[in-house]
C-alpha atoms as a PDB file:
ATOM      1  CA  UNK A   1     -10.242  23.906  16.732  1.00  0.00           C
ATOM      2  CA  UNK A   2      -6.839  22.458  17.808  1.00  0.00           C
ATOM      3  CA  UNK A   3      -4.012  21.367  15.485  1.00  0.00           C
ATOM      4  CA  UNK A   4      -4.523  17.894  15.849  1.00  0.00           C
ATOM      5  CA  UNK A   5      -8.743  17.985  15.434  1.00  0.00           C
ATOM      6  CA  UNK A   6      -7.578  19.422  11.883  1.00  0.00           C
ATOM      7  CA  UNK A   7      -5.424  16.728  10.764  1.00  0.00           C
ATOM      8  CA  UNK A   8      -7.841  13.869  11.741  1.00  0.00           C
ATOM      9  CA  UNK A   9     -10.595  15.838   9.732  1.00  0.00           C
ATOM     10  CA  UNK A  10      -8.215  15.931   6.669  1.00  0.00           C
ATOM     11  CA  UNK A  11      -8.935  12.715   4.474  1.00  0.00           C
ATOM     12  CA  UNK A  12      -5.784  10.982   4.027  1.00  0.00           C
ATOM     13  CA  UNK A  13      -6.644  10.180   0.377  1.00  0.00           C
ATOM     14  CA  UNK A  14      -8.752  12.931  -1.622  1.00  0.00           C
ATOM     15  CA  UNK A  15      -9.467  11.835  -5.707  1.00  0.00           C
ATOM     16  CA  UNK A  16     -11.635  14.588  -7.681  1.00  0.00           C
ATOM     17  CA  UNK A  17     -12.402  13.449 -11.579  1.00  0.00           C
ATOM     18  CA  UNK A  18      -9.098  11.632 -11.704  1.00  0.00           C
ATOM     19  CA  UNK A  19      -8.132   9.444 -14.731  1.00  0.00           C
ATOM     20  CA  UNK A  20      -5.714   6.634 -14.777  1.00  0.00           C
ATOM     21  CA  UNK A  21      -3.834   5.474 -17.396  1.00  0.00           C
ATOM     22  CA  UNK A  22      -1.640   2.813 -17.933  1.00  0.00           C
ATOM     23  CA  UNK A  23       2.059   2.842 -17.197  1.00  0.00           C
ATOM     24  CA  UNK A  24       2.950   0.805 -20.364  1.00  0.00           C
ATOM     25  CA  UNK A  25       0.300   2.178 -22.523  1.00  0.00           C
ATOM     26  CA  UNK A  26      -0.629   5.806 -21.518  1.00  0.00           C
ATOM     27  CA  UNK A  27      -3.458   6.158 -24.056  1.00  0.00           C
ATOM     28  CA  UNK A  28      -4.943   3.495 -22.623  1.00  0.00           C
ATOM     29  CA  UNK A  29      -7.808   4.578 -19.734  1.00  0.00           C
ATOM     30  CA  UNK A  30      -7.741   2.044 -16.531  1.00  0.00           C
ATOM     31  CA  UNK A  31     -10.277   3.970 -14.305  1.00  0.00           C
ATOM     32  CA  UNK A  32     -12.135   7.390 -15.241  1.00  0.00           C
ATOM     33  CA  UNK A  33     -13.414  10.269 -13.415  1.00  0.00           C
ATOM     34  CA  UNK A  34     -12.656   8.902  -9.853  1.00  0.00           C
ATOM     35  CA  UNK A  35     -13.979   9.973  -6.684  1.00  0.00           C
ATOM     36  CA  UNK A  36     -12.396   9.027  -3.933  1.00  0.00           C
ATOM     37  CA  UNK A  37     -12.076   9.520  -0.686  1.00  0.00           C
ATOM     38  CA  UNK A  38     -10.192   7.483   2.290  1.00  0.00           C
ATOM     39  CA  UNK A  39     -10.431   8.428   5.789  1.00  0.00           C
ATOM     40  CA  UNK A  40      -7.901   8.019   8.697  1.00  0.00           C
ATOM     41  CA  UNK A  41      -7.465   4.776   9.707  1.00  0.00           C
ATOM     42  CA  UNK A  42      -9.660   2.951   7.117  1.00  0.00           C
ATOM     43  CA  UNK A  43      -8.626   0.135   5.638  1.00  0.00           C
ATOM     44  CA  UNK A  44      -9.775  -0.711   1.726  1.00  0.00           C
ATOM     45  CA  UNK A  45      -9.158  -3.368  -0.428  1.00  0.00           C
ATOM     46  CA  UNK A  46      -9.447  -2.494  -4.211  1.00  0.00           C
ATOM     47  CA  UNK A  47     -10.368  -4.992  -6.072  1.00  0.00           C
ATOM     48  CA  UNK A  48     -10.103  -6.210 -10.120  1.00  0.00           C
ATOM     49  CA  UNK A  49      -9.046  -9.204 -12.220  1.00  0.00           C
ATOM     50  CA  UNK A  50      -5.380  -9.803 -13.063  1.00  0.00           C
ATOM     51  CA  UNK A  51      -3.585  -7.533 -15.626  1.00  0.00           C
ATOM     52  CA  UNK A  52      -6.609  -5.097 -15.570  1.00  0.00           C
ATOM     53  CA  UNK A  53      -4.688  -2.058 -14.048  1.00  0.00           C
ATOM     54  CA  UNK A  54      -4.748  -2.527 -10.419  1.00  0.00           C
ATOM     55  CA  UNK A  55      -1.023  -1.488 -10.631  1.00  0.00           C
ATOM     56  CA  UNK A  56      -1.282   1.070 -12.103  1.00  0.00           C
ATOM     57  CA  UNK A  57      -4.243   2.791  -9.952  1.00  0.00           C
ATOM     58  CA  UNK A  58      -1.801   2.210  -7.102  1.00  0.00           C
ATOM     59  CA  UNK A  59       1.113   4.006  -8.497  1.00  0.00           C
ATOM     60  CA  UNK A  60      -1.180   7.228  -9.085  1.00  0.00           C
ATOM     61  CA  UNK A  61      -2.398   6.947  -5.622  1.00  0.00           C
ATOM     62  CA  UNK A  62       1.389   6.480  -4.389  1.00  0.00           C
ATOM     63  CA  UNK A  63       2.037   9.478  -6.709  1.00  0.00           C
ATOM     64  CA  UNK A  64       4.922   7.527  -8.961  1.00  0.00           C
ATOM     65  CA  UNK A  65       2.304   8.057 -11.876  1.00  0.00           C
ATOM     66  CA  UNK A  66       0.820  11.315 -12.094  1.00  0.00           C
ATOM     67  CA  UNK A  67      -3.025  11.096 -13.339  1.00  0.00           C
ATOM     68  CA  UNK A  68      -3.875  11.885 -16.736  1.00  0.00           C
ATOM     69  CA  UNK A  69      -6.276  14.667 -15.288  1.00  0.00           C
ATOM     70  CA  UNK A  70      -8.413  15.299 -12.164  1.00  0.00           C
ATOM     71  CA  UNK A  71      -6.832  16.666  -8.438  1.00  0.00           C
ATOM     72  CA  UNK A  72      -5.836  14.300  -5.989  1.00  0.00           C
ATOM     73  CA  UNK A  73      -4.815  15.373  -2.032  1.00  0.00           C
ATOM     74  CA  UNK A  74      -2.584  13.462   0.223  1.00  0.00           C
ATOM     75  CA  UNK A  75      -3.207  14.464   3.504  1.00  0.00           C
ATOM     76  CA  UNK A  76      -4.218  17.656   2.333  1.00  0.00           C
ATOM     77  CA  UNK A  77      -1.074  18.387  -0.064  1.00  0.00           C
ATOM     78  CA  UNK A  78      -1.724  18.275  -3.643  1.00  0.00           C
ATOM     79  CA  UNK A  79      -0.044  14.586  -4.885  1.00  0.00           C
ATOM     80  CA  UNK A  80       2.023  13.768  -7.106  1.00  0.00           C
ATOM     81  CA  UNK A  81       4.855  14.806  -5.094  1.00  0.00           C
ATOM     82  CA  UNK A  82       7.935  15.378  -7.009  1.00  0.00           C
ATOM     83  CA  UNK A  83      10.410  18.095  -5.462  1.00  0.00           C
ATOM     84  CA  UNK A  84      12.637  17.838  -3.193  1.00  0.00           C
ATOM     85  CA  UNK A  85      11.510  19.979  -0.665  1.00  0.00           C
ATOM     86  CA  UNK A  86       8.000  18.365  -0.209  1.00  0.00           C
ATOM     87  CA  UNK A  87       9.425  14.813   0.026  1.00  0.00           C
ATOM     88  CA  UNK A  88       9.319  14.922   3.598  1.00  0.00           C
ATOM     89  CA  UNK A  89       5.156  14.656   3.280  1.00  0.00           C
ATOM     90  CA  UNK A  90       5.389  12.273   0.296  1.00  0.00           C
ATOM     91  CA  UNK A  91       7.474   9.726   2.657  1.00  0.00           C
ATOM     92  CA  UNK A  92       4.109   9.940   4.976  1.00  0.00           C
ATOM     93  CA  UNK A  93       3.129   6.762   2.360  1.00  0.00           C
ATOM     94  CA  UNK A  94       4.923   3.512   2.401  1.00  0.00           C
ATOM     95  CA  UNK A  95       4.819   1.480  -0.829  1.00  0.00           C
ATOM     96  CA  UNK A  96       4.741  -2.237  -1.353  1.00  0.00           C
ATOM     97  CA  UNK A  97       5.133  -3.586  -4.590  1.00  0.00           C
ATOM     98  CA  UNK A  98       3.604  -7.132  -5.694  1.00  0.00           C
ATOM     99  CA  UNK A  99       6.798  -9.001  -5.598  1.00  0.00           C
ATOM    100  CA  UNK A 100       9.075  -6.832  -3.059  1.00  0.00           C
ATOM    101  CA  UNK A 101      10.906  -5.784  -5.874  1.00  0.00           C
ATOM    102  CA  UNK A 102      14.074  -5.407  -3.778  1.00  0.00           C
ATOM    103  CA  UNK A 103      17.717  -4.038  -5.352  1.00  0.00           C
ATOM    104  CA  UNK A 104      19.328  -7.281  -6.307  1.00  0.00           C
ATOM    105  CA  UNK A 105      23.048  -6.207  -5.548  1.00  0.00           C
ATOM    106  CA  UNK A 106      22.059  -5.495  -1.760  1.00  0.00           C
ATOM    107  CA  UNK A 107      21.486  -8.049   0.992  1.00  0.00           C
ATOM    108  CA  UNK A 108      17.838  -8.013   2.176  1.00  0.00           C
ATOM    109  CA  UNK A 109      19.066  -5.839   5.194  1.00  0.00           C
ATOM    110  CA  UNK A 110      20.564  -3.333   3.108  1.00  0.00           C
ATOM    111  CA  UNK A 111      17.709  -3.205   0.976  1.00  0.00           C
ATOM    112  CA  UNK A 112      15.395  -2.618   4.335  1.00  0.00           C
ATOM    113  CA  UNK A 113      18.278   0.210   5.185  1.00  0.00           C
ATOM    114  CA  UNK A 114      18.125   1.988   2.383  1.00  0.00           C
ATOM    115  CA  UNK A 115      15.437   4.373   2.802  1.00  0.00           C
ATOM    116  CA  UNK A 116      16.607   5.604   6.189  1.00  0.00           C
ATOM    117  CA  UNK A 117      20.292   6.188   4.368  1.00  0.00           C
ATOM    118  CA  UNK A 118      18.919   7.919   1.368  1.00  0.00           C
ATOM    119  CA  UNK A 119      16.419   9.873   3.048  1.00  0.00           C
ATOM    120  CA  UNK A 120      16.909  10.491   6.734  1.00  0.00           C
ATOM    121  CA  UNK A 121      20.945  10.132   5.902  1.00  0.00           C
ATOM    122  CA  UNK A 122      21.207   8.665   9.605  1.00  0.00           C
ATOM    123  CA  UNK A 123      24.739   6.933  11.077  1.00  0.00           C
ATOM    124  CA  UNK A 124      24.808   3.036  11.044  1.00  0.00           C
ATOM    125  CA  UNK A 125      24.710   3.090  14.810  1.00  0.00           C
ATOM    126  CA  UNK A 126      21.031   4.586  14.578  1.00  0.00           C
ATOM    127  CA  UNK A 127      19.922   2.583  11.274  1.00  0.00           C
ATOM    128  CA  UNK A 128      20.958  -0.754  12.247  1.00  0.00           C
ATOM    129  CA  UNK A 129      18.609  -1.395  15.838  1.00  0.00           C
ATOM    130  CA  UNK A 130      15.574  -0.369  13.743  1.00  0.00           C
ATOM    131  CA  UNK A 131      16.643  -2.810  10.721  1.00  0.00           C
ATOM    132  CA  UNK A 132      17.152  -5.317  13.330  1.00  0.00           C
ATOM    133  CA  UNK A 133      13.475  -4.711  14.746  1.00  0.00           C
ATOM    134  CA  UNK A 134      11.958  -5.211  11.527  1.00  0.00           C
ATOM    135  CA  UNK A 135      13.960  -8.429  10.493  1.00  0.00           C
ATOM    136  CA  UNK A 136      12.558  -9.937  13.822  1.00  0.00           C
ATOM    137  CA  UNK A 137       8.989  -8.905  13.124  1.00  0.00           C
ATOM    138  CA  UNK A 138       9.111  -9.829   9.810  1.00  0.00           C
ATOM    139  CA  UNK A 139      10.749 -13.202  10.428  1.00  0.00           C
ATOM    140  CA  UNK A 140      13.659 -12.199   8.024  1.00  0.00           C
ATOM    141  CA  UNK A 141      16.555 -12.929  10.586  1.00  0.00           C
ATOM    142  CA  UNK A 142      17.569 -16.041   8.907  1.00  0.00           C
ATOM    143  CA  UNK A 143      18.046 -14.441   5.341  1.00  0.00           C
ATOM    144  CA  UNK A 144      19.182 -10.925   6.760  1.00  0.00           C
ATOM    145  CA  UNK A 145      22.384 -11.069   4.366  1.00  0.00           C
ATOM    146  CA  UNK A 146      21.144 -12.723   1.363  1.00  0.00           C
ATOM    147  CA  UNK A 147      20.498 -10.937  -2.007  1.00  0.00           C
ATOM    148  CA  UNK A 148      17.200 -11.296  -3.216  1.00  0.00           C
ATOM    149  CA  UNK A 149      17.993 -13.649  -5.994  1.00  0.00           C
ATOM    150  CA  UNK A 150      18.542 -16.204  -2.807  1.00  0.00           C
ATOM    151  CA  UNK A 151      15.457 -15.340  -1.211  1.00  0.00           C
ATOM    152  CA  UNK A 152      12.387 -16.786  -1.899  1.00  0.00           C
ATOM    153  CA  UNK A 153       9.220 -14.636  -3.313  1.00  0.00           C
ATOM    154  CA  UNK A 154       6.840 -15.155  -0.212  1.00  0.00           C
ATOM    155  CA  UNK A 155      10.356 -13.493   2.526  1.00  0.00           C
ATOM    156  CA  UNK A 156      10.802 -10.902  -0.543  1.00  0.00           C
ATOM    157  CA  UNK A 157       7.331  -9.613  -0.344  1.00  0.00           C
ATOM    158  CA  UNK A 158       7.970  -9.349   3.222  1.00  0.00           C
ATOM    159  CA  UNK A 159      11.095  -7.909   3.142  1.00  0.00           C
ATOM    160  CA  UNK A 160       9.430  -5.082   0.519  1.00  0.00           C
ATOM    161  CA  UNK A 161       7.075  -4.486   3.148  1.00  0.00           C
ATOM    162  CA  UNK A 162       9.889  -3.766   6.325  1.00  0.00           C
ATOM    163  CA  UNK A 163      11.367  -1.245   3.676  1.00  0.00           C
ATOM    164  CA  UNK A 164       7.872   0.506   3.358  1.00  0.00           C
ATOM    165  CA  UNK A 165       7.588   0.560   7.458  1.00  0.00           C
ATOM    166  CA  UNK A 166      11.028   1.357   8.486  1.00  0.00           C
ATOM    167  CA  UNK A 167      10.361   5.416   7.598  1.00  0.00           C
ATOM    168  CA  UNK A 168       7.163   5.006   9.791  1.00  0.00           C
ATOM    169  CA  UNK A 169       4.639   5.902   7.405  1.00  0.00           C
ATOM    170  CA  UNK A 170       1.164   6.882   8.119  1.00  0.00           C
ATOM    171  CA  UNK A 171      -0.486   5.495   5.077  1.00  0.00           C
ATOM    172  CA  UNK A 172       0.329   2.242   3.882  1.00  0.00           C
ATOM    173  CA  UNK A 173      -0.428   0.993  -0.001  1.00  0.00           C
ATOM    174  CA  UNK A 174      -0.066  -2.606  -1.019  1.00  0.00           C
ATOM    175  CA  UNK A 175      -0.003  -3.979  -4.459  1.00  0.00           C
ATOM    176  CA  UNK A 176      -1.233  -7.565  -4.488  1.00  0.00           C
ATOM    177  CA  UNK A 177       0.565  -8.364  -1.798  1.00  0.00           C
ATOM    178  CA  UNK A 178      -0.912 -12.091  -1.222  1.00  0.00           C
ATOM    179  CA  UNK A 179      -0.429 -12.987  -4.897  1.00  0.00           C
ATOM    180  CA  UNK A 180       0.965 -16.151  -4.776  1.00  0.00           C
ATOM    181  CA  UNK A 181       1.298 -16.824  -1.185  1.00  0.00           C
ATOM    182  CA  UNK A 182       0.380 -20.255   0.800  1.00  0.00           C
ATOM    183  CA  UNK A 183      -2.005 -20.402   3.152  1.00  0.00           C
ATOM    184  CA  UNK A 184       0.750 -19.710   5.901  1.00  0.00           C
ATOM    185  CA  UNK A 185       2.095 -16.619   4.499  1.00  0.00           C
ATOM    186  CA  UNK A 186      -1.586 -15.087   4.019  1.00  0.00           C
ATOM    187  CA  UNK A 187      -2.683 -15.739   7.441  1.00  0.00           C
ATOM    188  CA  UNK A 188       0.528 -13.832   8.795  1.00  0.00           C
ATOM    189  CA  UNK A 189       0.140 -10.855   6.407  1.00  0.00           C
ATOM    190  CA  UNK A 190      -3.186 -10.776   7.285  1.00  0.00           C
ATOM    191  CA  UNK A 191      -2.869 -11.021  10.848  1.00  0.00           C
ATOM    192  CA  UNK A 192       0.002  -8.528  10.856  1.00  0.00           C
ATOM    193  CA  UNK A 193      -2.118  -5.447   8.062  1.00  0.00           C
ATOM    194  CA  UNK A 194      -4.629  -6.253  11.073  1.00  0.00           C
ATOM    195  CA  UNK A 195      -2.351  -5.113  13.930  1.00  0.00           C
ATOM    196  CA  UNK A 196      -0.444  -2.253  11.612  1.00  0.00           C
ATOM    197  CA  UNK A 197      -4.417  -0.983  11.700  1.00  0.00           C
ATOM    198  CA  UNK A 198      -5.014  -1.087  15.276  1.00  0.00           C
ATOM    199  CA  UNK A 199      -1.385   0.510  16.354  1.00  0.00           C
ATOM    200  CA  UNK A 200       1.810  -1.751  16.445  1.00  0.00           C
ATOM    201  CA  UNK A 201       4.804  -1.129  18.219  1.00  0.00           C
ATOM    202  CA  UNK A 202       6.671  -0.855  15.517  1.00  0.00           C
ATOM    203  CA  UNK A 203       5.252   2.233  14.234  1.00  0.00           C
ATOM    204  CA  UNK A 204       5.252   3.604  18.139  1.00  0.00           C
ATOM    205  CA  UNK A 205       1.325   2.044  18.090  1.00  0.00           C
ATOM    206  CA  UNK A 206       0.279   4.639  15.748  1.00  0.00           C
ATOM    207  CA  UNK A 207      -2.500   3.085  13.682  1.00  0.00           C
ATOM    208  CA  UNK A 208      -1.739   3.276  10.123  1.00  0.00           C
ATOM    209  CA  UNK A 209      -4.351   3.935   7.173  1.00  0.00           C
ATOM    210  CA  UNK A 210      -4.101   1.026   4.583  1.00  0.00           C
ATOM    211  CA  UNK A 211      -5.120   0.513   1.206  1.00  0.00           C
ATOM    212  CA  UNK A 212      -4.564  -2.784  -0.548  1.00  0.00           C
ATOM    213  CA  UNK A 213      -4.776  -4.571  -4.189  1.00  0.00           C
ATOM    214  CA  UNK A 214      -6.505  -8.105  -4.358  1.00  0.00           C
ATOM    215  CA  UNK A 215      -7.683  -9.984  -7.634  1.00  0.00           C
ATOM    216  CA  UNK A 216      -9.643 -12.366  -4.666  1.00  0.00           C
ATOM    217  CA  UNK A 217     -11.107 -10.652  -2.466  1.00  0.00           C
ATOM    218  CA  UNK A 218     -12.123 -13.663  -0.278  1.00  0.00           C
ATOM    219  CA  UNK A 219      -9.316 -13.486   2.048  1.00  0.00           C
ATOM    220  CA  UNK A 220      -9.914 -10.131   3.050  1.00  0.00           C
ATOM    221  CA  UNK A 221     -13.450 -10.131   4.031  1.00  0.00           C
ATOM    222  CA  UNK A 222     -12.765 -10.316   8.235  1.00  0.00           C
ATOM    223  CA  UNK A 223     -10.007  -7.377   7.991  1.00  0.00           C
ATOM    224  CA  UNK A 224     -10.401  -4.618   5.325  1.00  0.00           C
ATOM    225  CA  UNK A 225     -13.476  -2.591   6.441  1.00  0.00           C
ATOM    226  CA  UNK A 226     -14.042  -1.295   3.337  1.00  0.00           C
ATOM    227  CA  UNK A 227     -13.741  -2.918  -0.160  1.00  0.00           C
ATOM    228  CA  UNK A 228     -14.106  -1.088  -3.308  1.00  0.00           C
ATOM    229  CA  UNK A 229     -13.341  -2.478  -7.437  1.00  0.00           C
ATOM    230  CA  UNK A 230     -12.198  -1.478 -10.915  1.00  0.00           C
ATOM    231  CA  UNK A 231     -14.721  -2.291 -13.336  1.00  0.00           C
ATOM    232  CA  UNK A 232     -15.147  -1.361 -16.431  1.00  0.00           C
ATOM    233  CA  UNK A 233     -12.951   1.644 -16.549  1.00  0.00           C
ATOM    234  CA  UNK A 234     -14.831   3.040 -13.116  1.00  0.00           C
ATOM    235  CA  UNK A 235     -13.874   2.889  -9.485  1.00  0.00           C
ATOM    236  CA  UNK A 236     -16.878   1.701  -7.694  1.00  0.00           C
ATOM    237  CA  UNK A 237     -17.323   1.665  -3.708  1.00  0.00           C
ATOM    238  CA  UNK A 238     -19.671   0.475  -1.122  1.00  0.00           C
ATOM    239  CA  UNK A 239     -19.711   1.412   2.526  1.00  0.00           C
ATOM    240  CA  UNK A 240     -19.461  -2.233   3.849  1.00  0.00           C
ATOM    241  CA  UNK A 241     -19.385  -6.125   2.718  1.00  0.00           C
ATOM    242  CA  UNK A 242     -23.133  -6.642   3.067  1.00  0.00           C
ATOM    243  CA  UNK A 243     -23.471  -3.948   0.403  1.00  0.00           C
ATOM    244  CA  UNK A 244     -20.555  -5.420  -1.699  1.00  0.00           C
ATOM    245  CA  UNK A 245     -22.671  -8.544  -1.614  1.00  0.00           C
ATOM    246  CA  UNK A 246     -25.601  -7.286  -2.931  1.00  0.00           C
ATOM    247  CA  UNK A 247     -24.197  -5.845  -5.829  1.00  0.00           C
ATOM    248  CA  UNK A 248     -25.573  -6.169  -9.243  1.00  0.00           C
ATOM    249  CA  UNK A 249     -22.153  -5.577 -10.806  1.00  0.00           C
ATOM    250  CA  UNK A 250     -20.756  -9.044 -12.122  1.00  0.00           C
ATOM    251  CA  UNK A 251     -17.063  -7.941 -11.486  1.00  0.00           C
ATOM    252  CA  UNK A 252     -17.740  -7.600  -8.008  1.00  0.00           C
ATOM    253  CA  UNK A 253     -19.309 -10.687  -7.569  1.00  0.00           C
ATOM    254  CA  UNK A 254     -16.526 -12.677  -9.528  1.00  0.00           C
ATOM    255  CA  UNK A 255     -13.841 -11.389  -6.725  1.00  0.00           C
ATOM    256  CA  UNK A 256     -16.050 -11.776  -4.011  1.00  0.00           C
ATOM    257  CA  UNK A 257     -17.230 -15.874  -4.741  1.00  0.00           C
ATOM    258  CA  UNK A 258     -14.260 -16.769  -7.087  1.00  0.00           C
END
């Protein structure tokens, strides 16, 4: 078997008895004994009600929370990723958090900079064509050198996004990222998730694995291919909508009708 057969065998996400716990409260259990597994190229929405520990779930699986116990592989290395010398595999996942949560002191193009400066430690003459790409795609030109305080939240949940592309990652998570977004804004981050799946140019039309948080899962029926929620301290999955739909489970059905 060839090198490359190998990696598209390895799941990109791999979650063995894992236990979450909140970030705030770390006594307090927000999904137990998870079994996980995402494949390359899948895209999942995770859903649960508001304030329920969505966020936190995500951090574990972005491996800025460590799980209170249980194994969990990211692309075959054993997450969470702390030292220094393995960083190059744990910058194989981008992270968007629900809000952007950009540096306020830095314009919205330094914030988008930052990872290449920090962790590829590249010239300004190679950073600033691929900040410039990502401004375009994202629509950002016009607030390119505006601090986030002058931004508003639906351009700094894009601009958190750029900053999660612009090292080229292979997996993408996304907390919430259509919280409190018109109609306009969710049918562009919908229609772009959709293209980072297939391959965009961006990304040298690599197709990216996705994972996403959603306390309505309404708006993602026609683009995540598989859907998944946190209920009552358990992850549970199904293979497709039509078997989301026939759930018995009343949390599911809450997301899925509203």
């Amino acid at each position: 078997m060839n090198n490359n057969a190998v990696q598209t065998d390895t799941p990109v996400i791999d979650m063995r008895g894992v236990t979450v716990t909140s970030m705030k409260s770390p006594i307090r259990v927000v999904a137990a004994d998870v079994n996980w597994t995402v494949k390359p190229n899948e895209f999942w929405v995770v859903g649960a009600p508001q304030y329920t520990g969505k966020s936190d779930f995500l951090m574990t699986t972005g491996g800025i929370m460590s799980p209170a116990s249980g194994e969990y592989w990211l692309l075959g290395e054993r997450m969470p990723i702390f030292e220094e010398l393995r960083m190059p595999h744990r910058l194989k996942l981008g992270f968007v958090f629900d809000g952007g949560q950009l540096l306020g002191h830095l314009t919205v193009t330094e914030n988008i900079a930052l990872p290449l400066q920090y962790h590829r430690r590249l010239p300004s003459d190679e950073i600033l064509p691929r900040v410039k790409a990502l401004l375009e795609t994202m629509e950002l030109t016009p607030w390119a050198n505006n601090t986030p305080a002058n931004v508003g939240r639906s351009w700094r949940q894009r601009a958190g996004l750029a900053r999660a592309l612009v090292l080229e990652p292979e997996v993408l998570l996304l907390d919430s990222p259509l919280t409190g977004l018109d109609l306009r804004h969710t049918l562009w981050w919908l229609g772009f998730l959709d293209q980072l799946l297939r391959g965009h140019a961006l990304l040298g039309k690599k197709p990216i694995t996705i994972v996403a948080t959603a306390d309505d899962l309404r708006p993602w029926r026609k683009h995540a291919g598989r859907v998944a929620c946190i209920s009552k301290k358990r992850l549970l999955t199904w293979e497709d909508w039509e078997a989301a739909e026939t759930a018995q489970e009343s949390s599911i059905r809450e997301l899925l009708h509203g």
